[in-house]
Protein backbone atom coordinates (compact mmCIF):
# COMPACT_ATOMS: atom_id res chain seq x y z
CA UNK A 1 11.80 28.03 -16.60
CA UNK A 2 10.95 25.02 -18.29
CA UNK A 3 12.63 21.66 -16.80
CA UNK A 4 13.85 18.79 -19.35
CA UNK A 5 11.65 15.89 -19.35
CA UNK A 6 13.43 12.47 -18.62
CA UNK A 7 12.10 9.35 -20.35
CA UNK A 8 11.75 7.41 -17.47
CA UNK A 9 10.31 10.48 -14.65
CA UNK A 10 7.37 8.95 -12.30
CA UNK A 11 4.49 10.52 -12.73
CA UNK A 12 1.48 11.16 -9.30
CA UNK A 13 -1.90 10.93 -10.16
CA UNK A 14 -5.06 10.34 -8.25
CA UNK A 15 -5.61 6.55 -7.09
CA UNK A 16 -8.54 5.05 -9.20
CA UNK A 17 -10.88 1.96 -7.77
CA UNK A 18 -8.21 -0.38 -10.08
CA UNK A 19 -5.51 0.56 -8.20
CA UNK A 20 -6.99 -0.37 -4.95
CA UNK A 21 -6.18 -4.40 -5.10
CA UNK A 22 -2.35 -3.38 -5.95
CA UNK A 23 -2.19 -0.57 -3.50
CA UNK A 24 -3.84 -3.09 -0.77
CA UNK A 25 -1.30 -5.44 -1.12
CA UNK A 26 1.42 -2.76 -1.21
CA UNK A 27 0.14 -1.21 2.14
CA UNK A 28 -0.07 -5.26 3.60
CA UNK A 29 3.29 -5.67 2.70
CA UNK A 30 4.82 -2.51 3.76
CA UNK A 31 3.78 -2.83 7.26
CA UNK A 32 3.35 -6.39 7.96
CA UNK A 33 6.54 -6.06 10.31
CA UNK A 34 5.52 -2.93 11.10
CA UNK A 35 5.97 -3.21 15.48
CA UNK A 36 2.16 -1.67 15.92
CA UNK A 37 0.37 -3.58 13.43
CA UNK A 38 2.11 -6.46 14.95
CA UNK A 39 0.66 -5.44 18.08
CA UNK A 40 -2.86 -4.87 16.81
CA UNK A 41 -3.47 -7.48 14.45
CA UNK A 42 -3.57 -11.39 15.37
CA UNK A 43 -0.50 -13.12 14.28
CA UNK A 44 -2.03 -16.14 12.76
CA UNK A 45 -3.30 -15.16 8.99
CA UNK A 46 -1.07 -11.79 9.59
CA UNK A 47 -0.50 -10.58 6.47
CA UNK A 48 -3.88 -11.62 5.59
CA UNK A 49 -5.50 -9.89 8.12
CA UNK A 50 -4.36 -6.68 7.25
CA UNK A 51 -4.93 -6.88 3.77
CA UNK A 52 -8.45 -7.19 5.47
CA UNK A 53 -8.56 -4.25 7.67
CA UNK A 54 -6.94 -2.00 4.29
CA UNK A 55 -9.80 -2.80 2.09
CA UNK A 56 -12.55 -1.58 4.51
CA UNK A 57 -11.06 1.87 5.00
């Protein structure tokens, strides 16, 4: 069964070394108030910081 297409459908792919920066920030963002990274990573420079720990996984 074929399903329509729709213009504006997301599509998944595999992350390419590009992407990283935007999906760094992303990740930073999403859990900067996150309660455990709050707990493990210094407040001062937060949001910096785990930008940071993100790029060396």
């Amino acid at each position: 069964m074929n399903m329509p297409q729709h213009q504006n459908a997301l599509s998944v792919r595999p992350i390419t070394d590009a992407d990283i920066p935007t999906a760094v920030d992303t990740l930073a963002r999403a859990f900067a108030d996150y309660p455990f990274t709050r707990h493990v990573i210094a407040a001062d420079g937060h949001e910096d910081r785990i930008r940071r720990s993100r790029s060396c996984a």
